[in-house]
PDB file of N, CA and C in Angstrom:
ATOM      1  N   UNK A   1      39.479 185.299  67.168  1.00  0.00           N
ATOM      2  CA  UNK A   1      39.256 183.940  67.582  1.00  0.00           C
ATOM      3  C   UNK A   1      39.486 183.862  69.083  1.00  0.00           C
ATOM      4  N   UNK A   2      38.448 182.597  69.362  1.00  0.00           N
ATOM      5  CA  UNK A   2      38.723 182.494  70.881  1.00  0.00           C
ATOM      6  C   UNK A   2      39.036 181.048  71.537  1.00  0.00           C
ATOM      7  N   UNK A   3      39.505 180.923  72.619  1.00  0.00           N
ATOM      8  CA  UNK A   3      39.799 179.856  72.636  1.00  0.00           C
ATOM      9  C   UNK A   3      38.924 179.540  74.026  1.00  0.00           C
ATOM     10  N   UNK A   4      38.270 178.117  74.350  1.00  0.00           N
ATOM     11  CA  UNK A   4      37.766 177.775  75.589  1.00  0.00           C
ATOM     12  C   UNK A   4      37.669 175.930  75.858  1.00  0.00           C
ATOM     13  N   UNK A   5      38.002 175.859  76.644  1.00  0.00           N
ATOM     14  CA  UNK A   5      38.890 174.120  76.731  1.00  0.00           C
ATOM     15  C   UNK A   5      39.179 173.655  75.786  1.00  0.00           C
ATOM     16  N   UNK A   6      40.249 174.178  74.829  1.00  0.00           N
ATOM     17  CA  UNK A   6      40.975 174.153  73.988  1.00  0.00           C
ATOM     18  C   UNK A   6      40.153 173.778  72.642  1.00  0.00           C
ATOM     19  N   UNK A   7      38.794 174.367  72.642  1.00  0.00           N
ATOM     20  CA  UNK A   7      38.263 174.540  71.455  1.00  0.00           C
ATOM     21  C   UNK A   7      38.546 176.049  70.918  1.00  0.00           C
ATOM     22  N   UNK A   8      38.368 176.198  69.521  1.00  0.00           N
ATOM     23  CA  UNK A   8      37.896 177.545  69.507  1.00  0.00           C
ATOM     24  C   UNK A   8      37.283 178.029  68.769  1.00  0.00           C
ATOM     25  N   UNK A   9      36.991 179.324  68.742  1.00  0.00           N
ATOM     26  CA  UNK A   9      35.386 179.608  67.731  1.00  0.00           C
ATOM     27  C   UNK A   9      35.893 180.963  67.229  1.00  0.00           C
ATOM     28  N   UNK A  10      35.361 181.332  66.535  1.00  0.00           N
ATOM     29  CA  UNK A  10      35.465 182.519  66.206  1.00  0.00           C
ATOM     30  C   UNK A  10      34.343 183.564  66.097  1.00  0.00           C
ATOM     31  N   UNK A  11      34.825 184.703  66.458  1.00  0.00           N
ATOM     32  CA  UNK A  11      34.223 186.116  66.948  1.00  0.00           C
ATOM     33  C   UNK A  11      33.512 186.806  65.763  1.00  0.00           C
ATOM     34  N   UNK A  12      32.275 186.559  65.376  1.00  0.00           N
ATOM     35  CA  UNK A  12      31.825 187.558  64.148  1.00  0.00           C
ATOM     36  C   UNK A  12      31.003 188.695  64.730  1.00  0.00           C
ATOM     37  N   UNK A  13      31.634 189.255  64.278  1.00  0.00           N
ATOM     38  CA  UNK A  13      30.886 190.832  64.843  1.00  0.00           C
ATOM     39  C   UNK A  13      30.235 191.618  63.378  1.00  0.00           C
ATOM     40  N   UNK A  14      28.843 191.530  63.427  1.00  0.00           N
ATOM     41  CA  UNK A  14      28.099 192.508  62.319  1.00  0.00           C
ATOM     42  C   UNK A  14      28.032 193.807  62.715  1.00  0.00           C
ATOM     43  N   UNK A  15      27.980 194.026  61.212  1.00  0.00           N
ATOM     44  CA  UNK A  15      27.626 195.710  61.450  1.00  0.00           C
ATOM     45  C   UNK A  15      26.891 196.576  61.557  1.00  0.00           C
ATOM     46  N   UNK A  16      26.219 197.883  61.800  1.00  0.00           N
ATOM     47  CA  UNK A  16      25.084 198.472  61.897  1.00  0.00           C
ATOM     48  C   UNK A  16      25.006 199.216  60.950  1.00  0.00           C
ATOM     49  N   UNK A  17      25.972 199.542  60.172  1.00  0.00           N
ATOM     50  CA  UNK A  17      26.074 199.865  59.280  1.00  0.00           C
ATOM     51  C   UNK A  17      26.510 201.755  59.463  1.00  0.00           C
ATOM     52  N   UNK A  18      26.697 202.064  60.764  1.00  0.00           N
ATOM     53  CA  UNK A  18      27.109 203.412  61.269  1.00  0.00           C
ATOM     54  C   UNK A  18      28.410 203.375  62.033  1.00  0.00           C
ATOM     55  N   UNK A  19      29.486 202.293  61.571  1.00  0.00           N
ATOM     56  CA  UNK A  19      30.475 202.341  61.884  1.00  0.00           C
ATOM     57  C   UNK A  19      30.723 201.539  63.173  1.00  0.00           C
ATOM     58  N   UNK A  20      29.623 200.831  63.718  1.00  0.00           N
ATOM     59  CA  UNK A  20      29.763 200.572  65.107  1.00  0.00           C
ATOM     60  C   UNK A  20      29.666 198.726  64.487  1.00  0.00           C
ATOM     61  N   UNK A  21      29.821 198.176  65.785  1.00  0.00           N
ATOM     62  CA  UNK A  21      29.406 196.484  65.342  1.00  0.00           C
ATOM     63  C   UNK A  21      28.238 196.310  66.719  1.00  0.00           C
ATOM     64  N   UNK A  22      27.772 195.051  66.085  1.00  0.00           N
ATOM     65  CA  UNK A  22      26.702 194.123  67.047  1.00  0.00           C
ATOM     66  C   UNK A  22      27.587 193.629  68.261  1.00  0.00           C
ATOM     67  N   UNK A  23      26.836 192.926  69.695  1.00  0.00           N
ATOM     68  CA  UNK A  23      27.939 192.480  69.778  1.00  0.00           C
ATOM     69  C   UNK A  23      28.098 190.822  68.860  1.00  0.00           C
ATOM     70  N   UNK A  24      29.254 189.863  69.304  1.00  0.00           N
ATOM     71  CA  UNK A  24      29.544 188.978  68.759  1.00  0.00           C
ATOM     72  C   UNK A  24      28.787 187.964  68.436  1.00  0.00           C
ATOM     73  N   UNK A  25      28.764 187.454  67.659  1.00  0.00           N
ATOM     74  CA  UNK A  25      28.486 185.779  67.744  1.00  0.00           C
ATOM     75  C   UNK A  25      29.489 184.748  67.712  1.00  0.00           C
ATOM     76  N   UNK A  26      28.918 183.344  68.223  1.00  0.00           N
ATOM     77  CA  UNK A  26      30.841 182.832  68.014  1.00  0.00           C
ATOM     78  C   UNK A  26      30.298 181.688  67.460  1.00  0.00           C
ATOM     79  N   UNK A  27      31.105 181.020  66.266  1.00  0.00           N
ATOM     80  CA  UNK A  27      31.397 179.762  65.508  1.00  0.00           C
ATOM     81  C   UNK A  27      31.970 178.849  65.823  1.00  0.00           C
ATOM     82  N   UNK A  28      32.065 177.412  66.175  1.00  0.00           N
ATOM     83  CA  UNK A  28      33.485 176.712  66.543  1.00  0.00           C
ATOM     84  C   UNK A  28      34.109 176.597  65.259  1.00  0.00           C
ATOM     85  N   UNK A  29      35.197 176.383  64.878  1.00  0.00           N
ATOM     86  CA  UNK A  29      36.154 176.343  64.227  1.00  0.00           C
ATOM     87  C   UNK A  29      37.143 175.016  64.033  1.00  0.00           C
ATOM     88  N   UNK A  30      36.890 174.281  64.916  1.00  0.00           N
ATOM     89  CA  UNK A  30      38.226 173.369  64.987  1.00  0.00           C
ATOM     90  C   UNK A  30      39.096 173.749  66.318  1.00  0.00           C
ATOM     91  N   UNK A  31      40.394 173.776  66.104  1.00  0.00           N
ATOM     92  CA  UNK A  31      41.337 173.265  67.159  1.00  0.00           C
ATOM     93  C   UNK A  31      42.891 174.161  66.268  1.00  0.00           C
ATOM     94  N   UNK A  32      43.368 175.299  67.244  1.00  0.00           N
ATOM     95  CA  UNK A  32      44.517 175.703  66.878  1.00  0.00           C
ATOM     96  C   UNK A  32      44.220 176.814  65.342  1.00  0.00           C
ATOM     97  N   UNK A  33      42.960 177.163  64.670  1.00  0.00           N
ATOM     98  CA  UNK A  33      42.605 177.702  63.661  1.00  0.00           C
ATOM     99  C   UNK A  33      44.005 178.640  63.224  1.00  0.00           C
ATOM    100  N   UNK A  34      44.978 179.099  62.300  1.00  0.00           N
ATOM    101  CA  UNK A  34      45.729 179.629  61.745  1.00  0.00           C
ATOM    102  C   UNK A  34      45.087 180.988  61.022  1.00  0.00           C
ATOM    103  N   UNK A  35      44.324 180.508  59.775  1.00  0.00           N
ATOM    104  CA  UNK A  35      44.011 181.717  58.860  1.00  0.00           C
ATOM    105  C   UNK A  35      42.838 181.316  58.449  1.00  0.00           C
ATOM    106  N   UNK A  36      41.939 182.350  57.996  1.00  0.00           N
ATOM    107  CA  UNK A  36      40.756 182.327  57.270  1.00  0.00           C
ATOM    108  C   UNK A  36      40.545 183.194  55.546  1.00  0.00           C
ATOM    109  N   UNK A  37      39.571 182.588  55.358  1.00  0.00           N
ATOM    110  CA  UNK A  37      38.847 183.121  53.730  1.00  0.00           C
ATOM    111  C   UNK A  37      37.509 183.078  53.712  1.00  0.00           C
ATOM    112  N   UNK A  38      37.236 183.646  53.246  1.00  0.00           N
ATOM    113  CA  UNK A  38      36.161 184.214  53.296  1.00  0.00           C
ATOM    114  C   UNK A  38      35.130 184.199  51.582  1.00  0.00           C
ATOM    115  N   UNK A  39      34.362 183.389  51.636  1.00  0.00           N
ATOM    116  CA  UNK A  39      33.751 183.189  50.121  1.00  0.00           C
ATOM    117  C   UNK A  39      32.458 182.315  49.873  1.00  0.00           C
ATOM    118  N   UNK A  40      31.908 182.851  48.576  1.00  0.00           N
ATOM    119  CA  UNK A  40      31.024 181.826  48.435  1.00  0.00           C
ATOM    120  C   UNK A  40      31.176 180.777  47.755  1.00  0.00           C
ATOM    121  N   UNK A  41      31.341 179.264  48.803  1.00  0.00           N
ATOM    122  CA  UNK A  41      31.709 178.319  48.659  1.00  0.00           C
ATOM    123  C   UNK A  41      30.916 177.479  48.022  1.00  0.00           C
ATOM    124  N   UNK A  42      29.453 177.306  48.338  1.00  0.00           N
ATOM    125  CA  UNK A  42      28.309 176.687  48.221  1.00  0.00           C
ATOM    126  C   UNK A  42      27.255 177.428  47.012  1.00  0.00           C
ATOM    127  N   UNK A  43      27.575 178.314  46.372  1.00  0.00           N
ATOM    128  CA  UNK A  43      27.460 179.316  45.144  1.00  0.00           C
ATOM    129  C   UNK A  43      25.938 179.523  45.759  1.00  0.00           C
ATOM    130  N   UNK A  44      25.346 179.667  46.734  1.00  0.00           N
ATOM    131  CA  UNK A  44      24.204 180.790  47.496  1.00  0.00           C
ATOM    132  C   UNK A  44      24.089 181.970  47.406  1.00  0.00           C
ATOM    133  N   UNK A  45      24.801 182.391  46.966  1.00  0.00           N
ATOM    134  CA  UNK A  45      25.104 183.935  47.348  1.00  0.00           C
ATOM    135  C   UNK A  45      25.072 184.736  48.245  1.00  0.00           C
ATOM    136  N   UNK A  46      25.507 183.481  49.989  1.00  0.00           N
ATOM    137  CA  UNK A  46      26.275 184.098  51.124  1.00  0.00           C
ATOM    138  C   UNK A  46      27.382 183.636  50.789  1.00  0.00           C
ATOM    139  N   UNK A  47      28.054 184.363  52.246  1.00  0.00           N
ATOM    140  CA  UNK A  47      29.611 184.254  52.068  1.00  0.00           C
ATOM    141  C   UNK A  47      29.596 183.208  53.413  1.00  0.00           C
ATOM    142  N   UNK A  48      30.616 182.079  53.137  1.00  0.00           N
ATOM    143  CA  UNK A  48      30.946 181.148  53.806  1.00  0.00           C
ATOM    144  C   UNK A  48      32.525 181.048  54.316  1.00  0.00           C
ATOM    145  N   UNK A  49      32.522 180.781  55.681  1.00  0.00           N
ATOM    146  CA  UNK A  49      34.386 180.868  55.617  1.00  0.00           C
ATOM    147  C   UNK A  49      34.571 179.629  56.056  1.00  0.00           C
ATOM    148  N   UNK A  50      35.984 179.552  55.227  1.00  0.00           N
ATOM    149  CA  UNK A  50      37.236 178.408  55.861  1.00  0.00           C
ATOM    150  C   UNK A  50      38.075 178.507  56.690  1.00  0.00           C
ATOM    151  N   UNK A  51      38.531 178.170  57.560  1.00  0.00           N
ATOM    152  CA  UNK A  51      39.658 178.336  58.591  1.00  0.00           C
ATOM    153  C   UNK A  51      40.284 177.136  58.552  1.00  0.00           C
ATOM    154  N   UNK A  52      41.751 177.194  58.279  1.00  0.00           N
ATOM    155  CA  UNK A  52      42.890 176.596  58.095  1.00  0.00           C
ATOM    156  C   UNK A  52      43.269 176.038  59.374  1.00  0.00           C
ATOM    157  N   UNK A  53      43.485 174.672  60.713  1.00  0.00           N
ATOM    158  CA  UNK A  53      43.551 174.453  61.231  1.00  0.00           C
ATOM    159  C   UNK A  53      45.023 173.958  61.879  1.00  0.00           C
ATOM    160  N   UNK A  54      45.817 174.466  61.574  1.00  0.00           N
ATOM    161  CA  UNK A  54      47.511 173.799  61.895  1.00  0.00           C
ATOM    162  C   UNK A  54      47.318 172.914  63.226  1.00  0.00           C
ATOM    163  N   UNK A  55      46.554 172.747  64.112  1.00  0.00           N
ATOM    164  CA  UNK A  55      46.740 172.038  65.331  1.00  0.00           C
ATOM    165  C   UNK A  55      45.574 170.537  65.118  1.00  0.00           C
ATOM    166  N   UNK A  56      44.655 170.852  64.204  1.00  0.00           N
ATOM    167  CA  UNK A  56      44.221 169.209  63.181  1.00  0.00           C
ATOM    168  C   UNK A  56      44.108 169.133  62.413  1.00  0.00           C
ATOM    169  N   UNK A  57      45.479 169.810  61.099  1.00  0.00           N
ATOM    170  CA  UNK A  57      45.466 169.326  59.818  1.00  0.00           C
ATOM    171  C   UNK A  57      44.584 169.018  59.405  1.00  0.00           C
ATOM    172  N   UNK A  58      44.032 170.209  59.414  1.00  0.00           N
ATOM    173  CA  UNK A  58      42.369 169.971  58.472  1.00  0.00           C
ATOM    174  C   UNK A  58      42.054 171.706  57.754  1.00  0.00           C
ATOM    175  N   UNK A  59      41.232 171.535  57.236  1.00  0.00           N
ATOM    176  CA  UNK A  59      40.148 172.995  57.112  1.00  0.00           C
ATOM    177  C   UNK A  59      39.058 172.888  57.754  1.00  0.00           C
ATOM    178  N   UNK A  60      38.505 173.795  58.228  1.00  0.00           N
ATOM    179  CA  UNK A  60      36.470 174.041  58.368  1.00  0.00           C
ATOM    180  C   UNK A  60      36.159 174.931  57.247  1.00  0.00           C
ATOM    181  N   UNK A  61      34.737 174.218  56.460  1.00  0.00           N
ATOM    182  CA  UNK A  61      34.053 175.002  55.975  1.00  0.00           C
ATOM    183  C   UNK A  61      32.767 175.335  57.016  1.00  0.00           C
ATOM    184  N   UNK A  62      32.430 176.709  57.239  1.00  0.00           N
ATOM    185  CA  UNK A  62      31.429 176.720  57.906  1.00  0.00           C
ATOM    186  C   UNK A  62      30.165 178.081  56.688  1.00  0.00           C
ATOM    187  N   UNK A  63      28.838 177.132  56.203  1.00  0.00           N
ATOM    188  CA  UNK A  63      27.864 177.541  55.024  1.00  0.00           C
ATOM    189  C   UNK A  63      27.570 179.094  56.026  1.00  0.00           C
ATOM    190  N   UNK A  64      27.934 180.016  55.455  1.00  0.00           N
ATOM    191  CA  UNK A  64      26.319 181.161  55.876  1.00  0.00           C
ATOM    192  C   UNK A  64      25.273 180.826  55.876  1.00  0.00           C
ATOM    193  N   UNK A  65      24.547 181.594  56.624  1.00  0.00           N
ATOM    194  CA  UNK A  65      22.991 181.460  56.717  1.00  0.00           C
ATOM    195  C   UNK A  65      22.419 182.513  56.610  1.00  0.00           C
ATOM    196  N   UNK A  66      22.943 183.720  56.303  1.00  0.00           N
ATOM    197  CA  UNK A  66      22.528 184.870  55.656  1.00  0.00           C
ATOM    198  C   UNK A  66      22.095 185.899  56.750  1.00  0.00           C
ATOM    199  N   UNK A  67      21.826 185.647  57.425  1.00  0.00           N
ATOM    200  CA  UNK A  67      21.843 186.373  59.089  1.00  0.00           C
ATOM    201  C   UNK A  67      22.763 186.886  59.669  1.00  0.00           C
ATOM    202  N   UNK A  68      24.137 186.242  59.222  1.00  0.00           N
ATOM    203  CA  UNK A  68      25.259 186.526  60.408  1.00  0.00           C
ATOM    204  C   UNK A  68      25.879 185.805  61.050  1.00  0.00           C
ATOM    205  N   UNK A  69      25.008 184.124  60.716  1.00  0.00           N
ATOM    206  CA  UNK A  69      25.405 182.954  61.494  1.00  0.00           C
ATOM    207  C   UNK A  69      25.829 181.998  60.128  1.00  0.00           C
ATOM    208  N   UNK A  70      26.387 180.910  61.047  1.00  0.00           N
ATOM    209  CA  UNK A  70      26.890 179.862  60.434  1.00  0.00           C
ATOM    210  C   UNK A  70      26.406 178.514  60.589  1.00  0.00           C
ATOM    211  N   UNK A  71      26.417 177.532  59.592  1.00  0.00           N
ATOM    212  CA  UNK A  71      25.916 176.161  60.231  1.00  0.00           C
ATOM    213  C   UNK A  71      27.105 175.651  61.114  1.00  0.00           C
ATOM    214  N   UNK A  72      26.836 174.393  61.531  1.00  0.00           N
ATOM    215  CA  UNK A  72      28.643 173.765  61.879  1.00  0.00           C
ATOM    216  C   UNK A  72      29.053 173.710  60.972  1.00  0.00           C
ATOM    217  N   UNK A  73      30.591 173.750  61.324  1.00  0.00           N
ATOM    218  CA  UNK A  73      31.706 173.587  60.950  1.00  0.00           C
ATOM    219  C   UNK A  73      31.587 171.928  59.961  1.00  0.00           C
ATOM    220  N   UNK A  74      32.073 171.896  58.982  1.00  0.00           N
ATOM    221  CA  UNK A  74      32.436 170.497  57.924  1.00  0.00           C
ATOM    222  C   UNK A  74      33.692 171.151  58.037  1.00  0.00           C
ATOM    223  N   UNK A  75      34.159 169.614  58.126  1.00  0.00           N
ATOM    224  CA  UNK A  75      36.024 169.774  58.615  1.00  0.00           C
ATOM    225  C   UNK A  75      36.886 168.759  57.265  1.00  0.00           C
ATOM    226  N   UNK A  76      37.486 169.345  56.497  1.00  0.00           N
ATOM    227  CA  UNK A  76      38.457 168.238  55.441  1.00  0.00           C
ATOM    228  C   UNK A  76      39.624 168.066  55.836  1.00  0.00           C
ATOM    229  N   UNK A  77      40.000 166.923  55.950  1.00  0.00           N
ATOM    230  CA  UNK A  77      41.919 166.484  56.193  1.00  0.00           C
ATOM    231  C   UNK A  77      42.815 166.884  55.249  1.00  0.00           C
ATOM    232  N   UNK A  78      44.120 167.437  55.582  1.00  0.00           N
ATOM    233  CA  UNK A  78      44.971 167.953  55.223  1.00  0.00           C
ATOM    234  C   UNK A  78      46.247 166.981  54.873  1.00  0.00           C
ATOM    235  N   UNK A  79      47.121 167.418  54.287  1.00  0.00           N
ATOM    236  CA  UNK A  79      48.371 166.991  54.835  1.00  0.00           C
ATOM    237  C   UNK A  79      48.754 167.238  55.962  1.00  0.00           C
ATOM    238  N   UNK A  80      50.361 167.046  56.503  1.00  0.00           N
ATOM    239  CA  UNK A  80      50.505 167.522  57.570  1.00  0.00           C
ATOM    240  C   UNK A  80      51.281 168.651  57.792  1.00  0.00           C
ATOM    241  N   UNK A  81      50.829 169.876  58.991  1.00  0.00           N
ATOM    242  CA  UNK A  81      50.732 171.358  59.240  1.00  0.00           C
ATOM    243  C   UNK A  81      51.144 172.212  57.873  1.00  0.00           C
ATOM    244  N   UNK A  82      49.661 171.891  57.929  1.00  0.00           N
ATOM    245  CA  UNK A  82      49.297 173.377  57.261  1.00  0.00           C
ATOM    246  C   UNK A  82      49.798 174.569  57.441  1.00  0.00           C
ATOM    247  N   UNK A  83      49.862 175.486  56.524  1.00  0.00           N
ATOM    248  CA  UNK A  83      50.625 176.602  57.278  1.00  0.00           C
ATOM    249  C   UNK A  83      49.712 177.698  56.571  1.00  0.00           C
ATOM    250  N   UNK A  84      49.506 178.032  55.308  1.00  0.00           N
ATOM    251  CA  UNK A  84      48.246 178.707  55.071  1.00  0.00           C
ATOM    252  C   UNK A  84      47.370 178.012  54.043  1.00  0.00           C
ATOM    253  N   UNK A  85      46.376 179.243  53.779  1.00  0.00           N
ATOM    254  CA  UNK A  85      45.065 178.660  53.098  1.00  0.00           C
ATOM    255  C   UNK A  85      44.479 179.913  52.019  1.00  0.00           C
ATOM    256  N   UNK A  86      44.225 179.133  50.706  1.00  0.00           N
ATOM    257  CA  UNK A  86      43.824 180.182  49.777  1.00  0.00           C
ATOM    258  C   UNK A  86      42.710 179.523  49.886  1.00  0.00           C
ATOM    259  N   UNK A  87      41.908 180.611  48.526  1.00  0.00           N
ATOM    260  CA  UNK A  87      40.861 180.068  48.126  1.00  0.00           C
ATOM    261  C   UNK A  87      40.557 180.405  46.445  1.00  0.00           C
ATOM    262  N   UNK A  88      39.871 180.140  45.633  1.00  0.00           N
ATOM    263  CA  UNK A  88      39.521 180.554  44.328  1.00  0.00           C
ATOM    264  C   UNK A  88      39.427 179.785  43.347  1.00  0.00           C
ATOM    265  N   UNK A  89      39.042 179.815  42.352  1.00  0.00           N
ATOM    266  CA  UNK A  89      38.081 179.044  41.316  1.00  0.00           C
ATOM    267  C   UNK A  89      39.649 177.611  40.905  1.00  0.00           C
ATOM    268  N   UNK A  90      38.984 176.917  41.093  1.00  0.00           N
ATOM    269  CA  UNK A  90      40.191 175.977  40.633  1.00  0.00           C
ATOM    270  C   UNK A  90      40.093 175.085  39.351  1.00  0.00           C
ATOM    271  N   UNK A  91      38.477 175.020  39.043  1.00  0.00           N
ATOM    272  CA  UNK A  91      38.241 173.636  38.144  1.00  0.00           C
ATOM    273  C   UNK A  91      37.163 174.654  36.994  1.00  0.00           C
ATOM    274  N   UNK A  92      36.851 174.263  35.500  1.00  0.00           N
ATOM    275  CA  UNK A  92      35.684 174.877  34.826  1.00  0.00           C
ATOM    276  C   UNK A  92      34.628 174.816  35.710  1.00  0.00           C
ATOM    277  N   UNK A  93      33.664 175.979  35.379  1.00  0.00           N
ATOM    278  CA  UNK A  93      32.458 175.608  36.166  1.00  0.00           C
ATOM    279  C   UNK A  93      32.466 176.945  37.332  1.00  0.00           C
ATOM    280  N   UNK A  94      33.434 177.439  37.609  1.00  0.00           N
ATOM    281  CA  UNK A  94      33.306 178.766  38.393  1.00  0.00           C
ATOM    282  C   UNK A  94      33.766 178.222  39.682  1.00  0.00           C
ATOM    283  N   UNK A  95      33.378 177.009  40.373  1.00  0.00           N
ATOM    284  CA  UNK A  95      33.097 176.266  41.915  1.00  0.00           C
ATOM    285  C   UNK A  95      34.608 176.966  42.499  1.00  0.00           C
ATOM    286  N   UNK A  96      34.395 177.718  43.639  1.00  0.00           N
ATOM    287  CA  UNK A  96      35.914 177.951  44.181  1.00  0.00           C
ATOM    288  C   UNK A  96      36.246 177.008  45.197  1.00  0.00           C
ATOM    289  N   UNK A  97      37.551 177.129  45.168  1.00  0.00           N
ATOM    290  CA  UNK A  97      38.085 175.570  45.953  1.00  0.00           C
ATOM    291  C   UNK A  97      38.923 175.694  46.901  1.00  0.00           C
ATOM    292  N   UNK A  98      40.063 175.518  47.868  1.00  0.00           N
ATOM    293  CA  UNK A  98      40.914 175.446  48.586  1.00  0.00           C
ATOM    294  C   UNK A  98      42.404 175.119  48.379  1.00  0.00           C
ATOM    295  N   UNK A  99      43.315 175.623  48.616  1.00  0.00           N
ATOM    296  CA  UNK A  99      44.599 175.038  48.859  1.00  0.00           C
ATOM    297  C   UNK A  99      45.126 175.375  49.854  1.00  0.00           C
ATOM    298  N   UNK A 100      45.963 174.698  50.172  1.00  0.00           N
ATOM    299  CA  UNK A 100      46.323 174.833  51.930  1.00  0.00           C
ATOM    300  C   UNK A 100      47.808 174.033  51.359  1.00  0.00           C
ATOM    301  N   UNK A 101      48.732 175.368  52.094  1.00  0.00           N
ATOM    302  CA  UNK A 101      49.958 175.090  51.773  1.00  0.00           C
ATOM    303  C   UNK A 101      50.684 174.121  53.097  1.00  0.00           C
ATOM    304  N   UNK A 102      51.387 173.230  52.600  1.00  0.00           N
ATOM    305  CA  UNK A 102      51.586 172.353  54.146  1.00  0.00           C
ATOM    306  C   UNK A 102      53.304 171.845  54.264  1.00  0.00           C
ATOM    307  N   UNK A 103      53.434 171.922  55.464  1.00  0.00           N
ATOM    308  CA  UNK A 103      55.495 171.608  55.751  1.00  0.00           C
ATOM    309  C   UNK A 103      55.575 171.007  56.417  1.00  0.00           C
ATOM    310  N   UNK A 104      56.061 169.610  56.125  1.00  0.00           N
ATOM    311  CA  UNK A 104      56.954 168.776  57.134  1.00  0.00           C
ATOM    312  C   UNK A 104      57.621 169.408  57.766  1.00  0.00           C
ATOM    313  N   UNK A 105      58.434 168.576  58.707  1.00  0.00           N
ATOM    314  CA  UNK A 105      59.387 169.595  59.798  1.00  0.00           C
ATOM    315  C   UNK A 105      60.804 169.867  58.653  1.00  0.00           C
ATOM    316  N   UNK A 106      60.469 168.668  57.171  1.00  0.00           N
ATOM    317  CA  UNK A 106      62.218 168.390  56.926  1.00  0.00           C
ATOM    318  C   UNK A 106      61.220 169.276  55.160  1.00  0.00           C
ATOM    319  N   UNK A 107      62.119 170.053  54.428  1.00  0.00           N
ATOM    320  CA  UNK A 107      61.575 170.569  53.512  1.00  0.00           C
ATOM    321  C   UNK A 107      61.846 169.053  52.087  1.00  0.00           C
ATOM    322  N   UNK A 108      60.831 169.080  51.338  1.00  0.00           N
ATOM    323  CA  UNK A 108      60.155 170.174  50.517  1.00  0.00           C
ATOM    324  C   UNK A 108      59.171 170.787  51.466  1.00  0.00           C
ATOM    325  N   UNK A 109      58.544 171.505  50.871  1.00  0.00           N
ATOM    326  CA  UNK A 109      56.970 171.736  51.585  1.00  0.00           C
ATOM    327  C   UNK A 109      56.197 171.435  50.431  1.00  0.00           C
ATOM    328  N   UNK A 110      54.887 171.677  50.637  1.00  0.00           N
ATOM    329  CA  UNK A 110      54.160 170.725  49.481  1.00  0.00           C
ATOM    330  C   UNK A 110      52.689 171.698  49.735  1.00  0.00           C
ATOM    331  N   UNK A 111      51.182 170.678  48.906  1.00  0.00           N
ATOM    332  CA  UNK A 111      50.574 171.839  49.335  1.00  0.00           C
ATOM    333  C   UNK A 111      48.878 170.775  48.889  1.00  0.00           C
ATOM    334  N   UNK A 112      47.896 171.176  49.723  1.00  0.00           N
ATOM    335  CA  UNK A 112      46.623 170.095  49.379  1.00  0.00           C
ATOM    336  C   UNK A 112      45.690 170.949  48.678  1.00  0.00           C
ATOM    337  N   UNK A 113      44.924 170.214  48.074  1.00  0.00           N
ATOM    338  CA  UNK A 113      44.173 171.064  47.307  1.00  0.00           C
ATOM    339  C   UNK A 113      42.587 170.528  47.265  1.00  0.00           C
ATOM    340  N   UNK A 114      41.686 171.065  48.154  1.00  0.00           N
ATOM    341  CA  UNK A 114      40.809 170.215  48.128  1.00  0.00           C
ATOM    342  C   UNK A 114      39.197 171.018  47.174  1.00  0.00           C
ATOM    343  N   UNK A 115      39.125 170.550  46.275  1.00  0.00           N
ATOM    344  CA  UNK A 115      38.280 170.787  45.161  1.00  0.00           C
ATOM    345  C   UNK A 115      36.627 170.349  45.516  1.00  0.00           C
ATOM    346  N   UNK A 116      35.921 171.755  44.909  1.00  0.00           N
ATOM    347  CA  UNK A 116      34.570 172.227  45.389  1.00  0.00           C
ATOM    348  C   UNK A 116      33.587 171.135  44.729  1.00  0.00           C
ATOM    349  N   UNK A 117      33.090 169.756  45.423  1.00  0.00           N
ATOM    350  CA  UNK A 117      31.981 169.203  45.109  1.00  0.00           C
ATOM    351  C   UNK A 117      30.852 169.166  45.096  1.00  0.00           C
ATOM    352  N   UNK A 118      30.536 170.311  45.214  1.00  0.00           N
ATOM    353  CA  UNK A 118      29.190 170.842  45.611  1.00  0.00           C
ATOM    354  C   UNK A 118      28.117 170.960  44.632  1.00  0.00           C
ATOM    355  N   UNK A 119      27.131 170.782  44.437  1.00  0.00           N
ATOM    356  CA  UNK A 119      26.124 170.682  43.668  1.00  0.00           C
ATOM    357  C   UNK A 119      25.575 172.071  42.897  1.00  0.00           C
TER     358      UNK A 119
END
C-alpha cells in the first residue's frame, strides 16, 4: 500500500507467470487501510478484495474486473476502530460476508458483521 495526500491505494502487481511481476497498478482504498482479503464477493468468479480501514471505520469492497484491475472502491461503515477483518460464508446460500473485529479505547471489544447482499 501506498500512501499520497493522505489517500491510499494499493499496489497490485500481476504475474507473468515466470516468477517475475508486471509492473503495478494502484487501487484507492480508503484512508489509513489496516488488512486485506481477498475473495469472491460478488460470486463472478473473480476475486475481489476488502480492505479494513482503521483511520474511517469502514471496509472497501473493490469488484475485479478480471484483468488485474478493480472498479472503485464501495466503502461500508463500521463500528469504531476496527482492528481486523475476516471474510467467509456467513448466511445459507454460499454469499461470503465480512466481519471486522472493532475496540473502543475502554474494553469489551466487540465486532461488525456486514452480510453479502448481492444478487
Amino acid at each position: 500500500m501506498s500512501s499520497n495526500n493522505n489517500e491510499t491505494y494499493l499496489s497490485i502487481y500481476l504475474g507473468n507467470g515466470d516468477g517475475t511481476f508486471k509492473p503495478p497498478t494502484k487501487a484507492f482504498c480508503g484512508f489509513a487501510p489496516e488488512n486485506i482479503v481477498i475473495m469472491d464477493f460478488n460470486g463472478d468468479g473473480i476475486s475481489d478484495i476488502a480492505v479494513m480501514s482503521f483511520g474511517e471505520n469502514d471496509a472497501a469492497v473493490l469488484a475485479g474486473k478480471g484483468d488485474g484491475t478493480f472498479a472503485p472502491a464501495v466503502f461500508f461503515g463500521a463500528n469504531v476502530f476496527p482492528l481486523q477483518i475476516a471474510a467467509g460464508t456467513l448466511q445459507q446460500g454460499g454469499k461470503p460476508g465480512l466481519v471486522l473485529i472493532n475496540n473502543e479505547v475502554s474494553f469489551p471489544a466487540y465486532y461488525t458483521v456486514l452480510r453479502n447482499t448481492s444478487k
